[in-house]
Protein backbone atom coordinates (compact mmCIF):
# COMPACT_ATOMS: atom_id res chain seq x y z
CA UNK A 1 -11.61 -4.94 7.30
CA UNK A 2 -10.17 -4.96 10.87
CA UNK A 3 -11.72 -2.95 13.63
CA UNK A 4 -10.57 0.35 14.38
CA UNK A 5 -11.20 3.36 16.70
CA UNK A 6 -12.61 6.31 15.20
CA UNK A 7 -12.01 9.65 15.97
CA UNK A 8 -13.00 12.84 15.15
CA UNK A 9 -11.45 15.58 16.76
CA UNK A 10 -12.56 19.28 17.14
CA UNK A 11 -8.97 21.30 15.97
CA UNK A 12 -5.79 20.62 14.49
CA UNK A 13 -4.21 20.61 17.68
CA UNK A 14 -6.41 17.70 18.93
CA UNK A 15 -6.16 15.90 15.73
CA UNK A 16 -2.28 15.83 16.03
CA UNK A 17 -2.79 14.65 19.28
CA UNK A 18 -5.09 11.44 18.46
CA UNK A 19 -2.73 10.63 15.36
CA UNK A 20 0.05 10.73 17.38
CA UNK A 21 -0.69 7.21 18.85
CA UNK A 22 0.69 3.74 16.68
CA UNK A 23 -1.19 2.74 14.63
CA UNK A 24 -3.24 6.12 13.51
CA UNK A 25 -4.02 7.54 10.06
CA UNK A 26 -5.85 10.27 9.25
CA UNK A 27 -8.92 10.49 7.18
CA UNK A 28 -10.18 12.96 5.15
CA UNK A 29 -11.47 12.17 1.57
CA UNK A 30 -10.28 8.63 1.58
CA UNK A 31 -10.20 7.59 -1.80
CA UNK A 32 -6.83 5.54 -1.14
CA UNK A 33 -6.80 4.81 2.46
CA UNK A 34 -9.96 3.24 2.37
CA UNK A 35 -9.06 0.90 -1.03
CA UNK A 36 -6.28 0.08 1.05
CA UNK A 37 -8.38 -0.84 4.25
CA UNK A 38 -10.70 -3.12 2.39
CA UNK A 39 -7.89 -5.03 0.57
CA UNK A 40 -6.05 -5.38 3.64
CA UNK A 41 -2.56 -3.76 2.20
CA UNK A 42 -3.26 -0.81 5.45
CA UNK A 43 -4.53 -1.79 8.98
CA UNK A 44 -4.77 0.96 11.08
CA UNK A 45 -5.99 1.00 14.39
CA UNK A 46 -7.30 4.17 14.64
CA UNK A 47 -8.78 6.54 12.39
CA UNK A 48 -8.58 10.60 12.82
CA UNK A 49 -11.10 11.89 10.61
CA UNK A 50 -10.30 15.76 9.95
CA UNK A 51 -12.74 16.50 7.03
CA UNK A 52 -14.70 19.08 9.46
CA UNK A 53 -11.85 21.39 10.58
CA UNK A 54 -12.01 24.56 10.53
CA UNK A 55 -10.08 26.49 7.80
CA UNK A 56 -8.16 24.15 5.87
CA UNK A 57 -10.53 24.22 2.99
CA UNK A 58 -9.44 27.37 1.47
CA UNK A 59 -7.48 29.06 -1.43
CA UNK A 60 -6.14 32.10 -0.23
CA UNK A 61 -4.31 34.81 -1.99
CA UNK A 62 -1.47 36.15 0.78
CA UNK A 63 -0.39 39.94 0.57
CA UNK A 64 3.00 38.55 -1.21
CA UNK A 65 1.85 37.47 -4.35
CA UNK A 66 2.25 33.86 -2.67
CA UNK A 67 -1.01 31.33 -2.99
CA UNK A 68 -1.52 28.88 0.02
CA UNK A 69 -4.04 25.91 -0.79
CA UNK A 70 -5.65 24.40 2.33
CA UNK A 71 -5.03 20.59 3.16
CA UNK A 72 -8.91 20.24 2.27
CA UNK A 73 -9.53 21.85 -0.99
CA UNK A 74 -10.88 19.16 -3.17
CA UNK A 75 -8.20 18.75 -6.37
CA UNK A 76 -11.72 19.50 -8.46
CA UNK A 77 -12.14 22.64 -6.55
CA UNK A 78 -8.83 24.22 -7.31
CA UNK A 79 -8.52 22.94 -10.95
CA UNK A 80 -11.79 24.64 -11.26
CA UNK A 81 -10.82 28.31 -9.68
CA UNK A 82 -10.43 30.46 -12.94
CA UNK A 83 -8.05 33.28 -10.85
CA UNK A 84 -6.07 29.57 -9.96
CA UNK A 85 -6.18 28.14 -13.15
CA UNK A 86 -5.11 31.26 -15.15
CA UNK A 87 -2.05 31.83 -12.32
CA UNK A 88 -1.11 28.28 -12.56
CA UNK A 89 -1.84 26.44 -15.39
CA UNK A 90 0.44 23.71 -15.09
CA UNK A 91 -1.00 22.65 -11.91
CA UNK A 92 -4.72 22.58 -12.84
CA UNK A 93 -3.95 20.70 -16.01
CA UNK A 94 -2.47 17.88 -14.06
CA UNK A 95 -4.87 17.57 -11.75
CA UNK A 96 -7.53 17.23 -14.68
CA UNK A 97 -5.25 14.76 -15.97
CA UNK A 98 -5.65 12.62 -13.14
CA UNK A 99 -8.02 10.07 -11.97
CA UNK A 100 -11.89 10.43 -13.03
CA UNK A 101 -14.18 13.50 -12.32
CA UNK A 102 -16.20 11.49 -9.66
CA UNK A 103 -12.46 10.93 -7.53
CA UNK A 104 -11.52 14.49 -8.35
CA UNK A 105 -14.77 15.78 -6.94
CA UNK A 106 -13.95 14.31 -3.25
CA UNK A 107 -10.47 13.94 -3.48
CA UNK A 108 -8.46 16.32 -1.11
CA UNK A 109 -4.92 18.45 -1.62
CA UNK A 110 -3.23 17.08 1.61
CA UNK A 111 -3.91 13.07 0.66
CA UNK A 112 -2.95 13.51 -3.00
CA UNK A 113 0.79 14.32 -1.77
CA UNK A 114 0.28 11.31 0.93
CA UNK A 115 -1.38 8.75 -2.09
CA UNK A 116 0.67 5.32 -1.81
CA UNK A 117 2.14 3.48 -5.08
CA UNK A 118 0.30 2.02 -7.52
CA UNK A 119 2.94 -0.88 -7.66
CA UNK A 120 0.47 -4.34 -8.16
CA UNK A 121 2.38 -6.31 -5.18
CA UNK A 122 2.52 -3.54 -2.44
CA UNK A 123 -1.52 -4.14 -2.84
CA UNK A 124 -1.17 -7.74 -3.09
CA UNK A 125 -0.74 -8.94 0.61
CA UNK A 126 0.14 -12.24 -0.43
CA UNK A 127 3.54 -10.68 -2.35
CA UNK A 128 6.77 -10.25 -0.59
CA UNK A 129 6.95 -6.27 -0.30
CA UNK A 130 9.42 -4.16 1.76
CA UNK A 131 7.29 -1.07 1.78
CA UNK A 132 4.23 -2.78 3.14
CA UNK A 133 6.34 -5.33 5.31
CA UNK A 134 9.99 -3.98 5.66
CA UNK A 135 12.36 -6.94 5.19
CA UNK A 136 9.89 -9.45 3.14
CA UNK A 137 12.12 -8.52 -0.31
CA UNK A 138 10.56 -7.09 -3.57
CA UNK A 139 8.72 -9.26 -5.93
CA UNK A 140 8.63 -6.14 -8.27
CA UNK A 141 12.49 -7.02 -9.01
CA UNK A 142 11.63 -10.35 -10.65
CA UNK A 143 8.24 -9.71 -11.68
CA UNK A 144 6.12 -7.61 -13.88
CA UNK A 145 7.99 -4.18 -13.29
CA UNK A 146 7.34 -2.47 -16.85
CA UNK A 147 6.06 0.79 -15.08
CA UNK A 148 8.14 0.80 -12.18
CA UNK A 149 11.43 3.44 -11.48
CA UNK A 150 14.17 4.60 -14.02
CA UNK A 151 15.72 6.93 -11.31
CA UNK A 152 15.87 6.86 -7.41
CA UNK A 153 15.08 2.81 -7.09
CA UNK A 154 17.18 0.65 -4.72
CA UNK A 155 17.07 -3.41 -5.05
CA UNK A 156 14.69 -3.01 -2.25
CA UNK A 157 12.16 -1.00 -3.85
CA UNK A 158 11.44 -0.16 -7.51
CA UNK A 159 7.83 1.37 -6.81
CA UNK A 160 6.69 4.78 -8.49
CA UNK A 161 4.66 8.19 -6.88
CA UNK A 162 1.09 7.94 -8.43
CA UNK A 163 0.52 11.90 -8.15
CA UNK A 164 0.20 14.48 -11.11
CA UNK A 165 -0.44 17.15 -8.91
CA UNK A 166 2.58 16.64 -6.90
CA UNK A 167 4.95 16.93 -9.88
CA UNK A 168 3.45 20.34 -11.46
CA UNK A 169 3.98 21.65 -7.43
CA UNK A 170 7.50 20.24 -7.36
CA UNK A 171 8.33 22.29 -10.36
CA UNK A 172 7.37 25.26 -9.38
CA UNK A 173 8.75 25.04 -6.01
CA UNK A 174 6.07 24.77 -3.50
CA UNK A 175 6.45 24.27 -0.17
CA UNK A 176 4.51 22.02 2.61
CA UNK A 177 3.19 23.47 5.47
CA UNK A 178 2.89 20.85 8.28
CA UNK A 179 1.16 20.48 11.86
CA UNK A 180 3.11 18.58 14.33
CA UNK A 181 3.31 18.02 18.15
CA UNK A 182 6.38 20.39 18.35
CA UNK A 183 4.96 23.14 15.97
CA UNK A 184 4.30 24.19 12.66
CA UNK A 185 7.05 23.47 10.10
CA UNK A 186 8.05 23.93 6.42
CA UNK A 187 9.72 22.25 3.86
CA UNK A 188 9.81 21.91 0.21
CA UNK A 189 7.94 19.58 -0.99
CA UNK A 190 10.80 18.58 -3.24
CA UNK A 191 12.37 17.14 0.01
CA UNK A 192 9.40 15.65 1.16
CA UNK A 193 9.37 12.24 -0.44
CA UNK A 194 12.19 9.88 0.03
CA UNK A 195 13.46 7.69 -2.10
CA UNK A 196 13.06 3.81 -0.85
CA UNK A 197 17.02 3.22 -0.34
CA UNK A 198 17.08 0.73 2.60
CA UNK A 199 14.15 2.24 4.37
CA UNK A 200 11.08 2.31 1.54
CA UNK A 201 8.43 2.16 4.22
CA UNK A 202 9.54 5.69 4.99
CA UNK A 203 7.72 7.23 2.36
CA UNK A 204 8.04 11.06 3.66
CA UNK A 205 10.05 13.11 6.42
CA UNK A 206 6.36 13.27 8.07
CA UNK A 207 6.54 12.23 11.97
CA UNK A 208 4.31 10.41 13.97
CA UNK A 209 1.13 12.52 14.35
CA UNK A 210 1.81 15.14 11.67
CA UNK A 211 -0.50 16.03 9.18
CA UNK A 212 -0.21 18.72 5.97
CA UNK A 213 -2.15 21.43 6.79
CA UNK A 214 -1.87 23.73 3.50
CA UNK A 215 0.65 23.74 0.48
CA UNK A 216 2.26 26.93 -1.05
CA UNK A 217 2.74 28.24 -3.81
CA UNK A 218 5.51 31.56 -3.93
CA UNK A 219 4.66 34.51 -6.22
CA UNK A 220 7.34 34.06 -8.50
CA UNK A 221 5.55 30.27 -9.93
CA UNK A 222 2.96 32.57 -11.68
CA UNK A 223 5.58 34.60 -13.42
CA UNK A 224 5.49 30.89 -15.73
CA UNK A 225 2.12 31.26 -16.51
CA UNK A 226 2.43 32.20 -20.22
CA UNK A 227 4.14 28.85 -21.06
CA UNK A 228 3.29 26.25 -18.55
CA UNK A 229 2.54 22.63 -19.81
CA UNK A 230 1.72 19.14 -18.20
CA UNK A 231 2.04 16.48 -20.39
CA UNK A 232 0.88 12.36 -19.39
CA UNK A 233 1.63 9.54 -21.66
CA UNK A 234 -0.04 6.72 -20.22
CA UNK A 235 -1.70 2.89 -21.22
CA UNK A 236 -5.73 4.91 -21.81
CA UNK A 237 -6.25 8.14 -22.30
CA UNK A 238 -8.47 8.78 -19.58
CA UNK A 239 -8.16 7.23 -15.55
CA UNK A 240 -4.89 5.70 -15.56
CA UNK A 241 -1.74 6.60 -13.69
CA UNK A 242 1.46 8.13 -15.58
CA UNK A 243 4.08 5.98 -17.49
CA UNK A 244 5.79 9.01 -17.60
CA UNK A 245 4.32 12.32 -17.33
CA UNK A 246 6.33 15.71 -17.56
CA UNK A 247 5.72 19.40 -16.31
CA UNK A 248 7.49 22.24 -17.80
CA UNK A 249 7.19 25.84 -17.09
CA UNK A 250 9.56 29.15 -19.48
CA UNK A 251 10.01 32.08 -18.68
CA UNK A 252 10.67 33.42 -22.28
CA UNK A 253 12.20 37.39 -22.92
CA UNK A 254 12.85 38.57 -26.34
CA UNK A 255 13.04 34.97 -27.51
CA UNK A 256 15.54 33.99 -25.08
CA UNK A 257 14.83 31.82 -22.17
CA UNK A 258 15.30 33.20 -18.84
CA UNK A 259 13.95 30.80 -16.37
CA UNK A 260 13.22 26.99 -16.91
CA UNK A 261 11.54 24.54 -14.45
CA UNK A 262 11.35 20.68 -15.49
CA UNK A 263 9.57 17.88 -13.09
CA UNK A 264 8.82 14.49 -14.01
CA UNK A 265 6.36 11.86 -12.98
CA UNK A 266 6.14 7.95 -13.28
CA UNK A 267 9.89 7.76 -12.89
CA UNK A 268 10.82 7.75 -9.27
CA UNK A 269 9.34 7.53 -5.76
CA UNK A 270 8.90 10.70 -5.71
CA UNK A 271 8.40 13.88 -8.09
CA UNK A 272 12.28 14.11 -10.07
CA UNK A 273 13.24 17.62 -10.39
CA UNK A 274 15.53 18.00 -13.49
CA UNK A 275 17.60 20.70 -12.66
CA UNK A 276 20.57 20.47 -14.72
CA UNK A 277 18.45 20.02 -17.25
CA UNK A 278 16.94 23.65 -16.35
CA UNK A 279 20.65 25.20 -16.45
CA UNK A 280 20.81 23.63 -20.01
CA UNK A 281 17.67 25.64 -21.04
CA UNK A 282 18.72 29.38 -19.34
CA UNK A 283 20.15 32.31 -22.28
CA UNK A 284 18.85 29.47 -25.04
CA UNK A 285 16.72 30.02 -27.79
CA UNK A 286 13.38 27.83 -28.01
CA UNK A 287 14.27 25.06 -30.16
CA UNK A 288 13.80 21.56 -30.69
CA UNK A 289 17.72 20.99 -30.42
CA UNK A 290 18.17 22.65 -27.18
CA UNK A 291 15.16 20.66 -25.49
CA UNK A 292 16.82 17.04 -26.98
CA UNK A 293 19.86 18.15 -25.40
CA UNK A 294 17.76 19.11 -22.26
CA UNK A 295 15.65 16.04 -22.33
CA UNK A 296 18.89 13.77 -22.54
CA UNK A 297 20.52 15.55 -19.56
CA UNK A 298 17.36 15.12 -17.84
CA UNK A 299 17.42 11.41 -17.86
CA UNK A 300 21.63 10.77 -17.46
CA UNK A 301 21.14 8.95 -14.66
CA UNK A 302 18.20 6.78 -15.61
CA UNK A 303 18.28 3.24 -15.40
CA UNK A 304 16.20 0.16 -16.04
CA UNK A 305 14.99 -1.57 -12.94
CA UNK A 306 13.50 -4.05 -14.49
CA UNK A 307 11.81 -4.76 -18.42
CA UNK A 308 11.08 -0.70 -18.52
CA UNK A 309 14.38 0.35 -20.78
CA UNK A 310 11.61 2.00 -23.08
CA UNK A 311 10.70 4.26 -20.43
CA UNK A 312 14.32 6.10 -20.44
CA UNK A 313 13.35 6.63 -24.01
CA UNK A 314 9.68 7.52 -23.88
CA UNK A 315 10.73 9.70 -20.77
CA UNK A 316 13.07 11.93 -22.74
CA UNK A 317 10.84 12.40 -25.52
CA UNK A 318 7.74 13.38 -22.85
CA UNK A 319 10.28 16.15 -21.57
CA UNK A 320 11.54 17.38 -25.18
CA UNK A 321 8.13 17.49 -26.03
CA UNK A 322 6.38 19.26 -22.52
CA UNK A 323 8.73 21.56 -23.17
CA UNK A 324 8.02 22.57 -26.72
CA UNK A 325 4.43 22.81 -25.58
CA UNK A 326 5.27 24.94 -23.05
CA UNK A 327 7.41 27.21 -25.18
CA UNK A 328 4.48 27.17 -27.88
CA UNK A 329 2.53 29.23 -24.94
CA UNK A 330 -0.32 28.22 -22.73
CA UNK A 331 -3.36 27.59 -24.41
CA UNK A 332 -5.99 29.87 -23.40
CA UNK A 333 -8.44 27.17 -22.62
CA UNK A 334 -7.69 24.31 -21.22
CA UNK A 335 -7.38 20.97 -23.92
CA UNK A 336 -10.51 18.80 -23.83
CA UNK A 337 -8.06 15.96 -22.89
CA UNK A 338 -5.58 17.71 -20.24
CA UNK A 339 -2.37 16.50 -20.01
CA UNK A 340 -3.10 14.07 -23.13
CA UNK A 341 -0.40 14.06 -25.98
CA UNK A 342 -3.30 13.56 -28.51
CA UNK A 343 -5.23 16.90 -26.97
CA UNK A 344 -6.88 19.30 -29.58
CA UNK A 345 -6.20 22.99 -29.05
CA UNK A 346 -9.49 23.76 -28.25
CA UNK A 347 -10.66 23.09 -24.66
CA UNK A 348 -13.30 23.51 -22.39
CA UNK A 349 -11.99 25.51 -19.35
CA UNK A 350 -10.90 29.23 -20.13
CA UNK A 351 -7.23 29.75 -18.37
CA UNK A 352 -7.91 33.54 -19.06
């Protein structure tokens, strides 16, 4: 590991301030950054830890119905909040989906939205990679790419976003809250990934020296609660990343379906929002029909980048099937094996 500066700075102010300079990365759990240090894939020369700053470590409930979730609230933490879990089902499910209990325990909010692909030769640094060194070419094209993108990839980058969490948020519209030198701003966090086109070392619109400080969650995402699903189909059932993953959220009156929210995971860069798939769903009756037709619409514009046709397939039938789940209605514990296709109905964290 190369030397670094490290610095730990008293406010969020000062921290923006420090990360502003090349070369800087912030720190707070580290449980990719550092991975990524040791292996020499990241070489930052400085380090801005912000694990001690004030504030950013809480789940608040704001006077508009709206939930903001600190930067710093460990994923186990807000899984584990029963008023959370019971508001938000989809989310916490995901996040118990992912990674092991130990990782969840120090693992942070802001650096699961920042976590880097799991793509085999951005961590090799001995493989040509344009997101790790722009212009080198992408030994992903020619190489073993059965879990990379279906939608979103360019030739210069076929990687997929590692997160769960990120694609139960995307669905029900939350929004980023983000500390720069010029001010607070907000955007979805639908927008905040970018696909690779030409550019994949661009992973977000982040600026130099910004940092997330809280994510958001607006009232009306608990209005899903009743039938909100995450489902993850991936190589073990237990700590491994997505090969496709789907979160669906209904909003179901007198049978009918009046609101419908579709994200999937493991197929892009980033979180995909299905949204015409969602228009398919609206004034529909819960059926198996209407979510095929739902599913297919979801995936139109999927393509192989590589030997991962299945995952068009496999992709649809994660979406047809998060959906029914979702339409069956939220379990009122959470399955032993969240997010798991082969999860009993009995569970082991009450959701109400």
């Amino acid at each position: 590991m190369k030397t670094f500066d490290y610095v730990r700075p008293a406010s969020v102010r000062e921290a923006v301030s420090a990360a502003a300079a090349p070369g800087a990365a912030y720190l707070a759990a580290g449980t990719n950054l550092l991975d990524l240090m040791k292996g020499g894939v990241t070489r930052p020369d400085r380090l801005v830890d912000i694990t001690h700053l004030p504030d950013l470590d809480r789940i608040e409930n704001l006077a508009d119905g709206s939930v903001r979730i600190g930067a710093l609230v460990r994923n186990a933490d807000l899984a584990h909040d029963r008023d959370f879990a019971r508001r938000f089902p989809a989310i916490a499910e995901a996040l118990l989906s992912g990674a092991s209990a130990q990782l969840r325990n120090a693992a942070s909010v802001g650096g699961n939205l920042l976590q880097r692909t799991r793509c085999a030769y951005f961590y090799d640094p001995a493989s040509a990679c344009n997101k790790r060194n722009p212009g080198s070419g992408c030994d992903a094209r020619g190489g073993d790419n059965r879990l990379h993108a279906i939608l979103g990839w360019s030739e210069s980058c076929i990687a997929t976003h590692p997160s769960d969490f990120c694609v139960a948020l995307v669905a029900l519209d939350a929004v980023v809250e983000i500390e720069g030198r010029a001010g607070r701003r907000e955007i979805p966090l639908e927008a905040f990934h970018r696909l690779p086109g030409d550019s994949p070392d661009r992973e977000s619109v982040l600026e130099p020296g910004e940092m997330i400080v809280a994510v958001r969650l607006p009232a009306e995402a608990a209005r899903f609660a009743a039938h909100a699903r995450y489902l993850k189909v991936r190589d073990r059932t237990s700590y491994a990343f997505a090969i496709v993953s789907a979160a669906a959220a209904l909003r179901i009156e007198q049978g009918v379906i009046a609101q419908a929210r579709i994200a999937m995971g493991g197929v892009a860069l980033k979180p995909w929002r299905a949204r015409e798939a969602e228009q398919i769903l609206l004034g529909g009756r819960a059926d198996t029909a209407l979510f095929v037709r739902a599913a297919t619409a979801a995936l139109a514009e999927a393509k192989p980048s590589g030997d991962n046709g299945f995952k068009i397939v496999l992709a649809r039938r994660v979406v047809a099937r998060a959906l029914a789940l979702a339409a069956a209605g939220t379990p009122e514990r959470m399955p032993a094996l969240p997010g798991s296709p082969f999860a009993a109905a009995s569970g082991v964290l009450a959701h109400v």
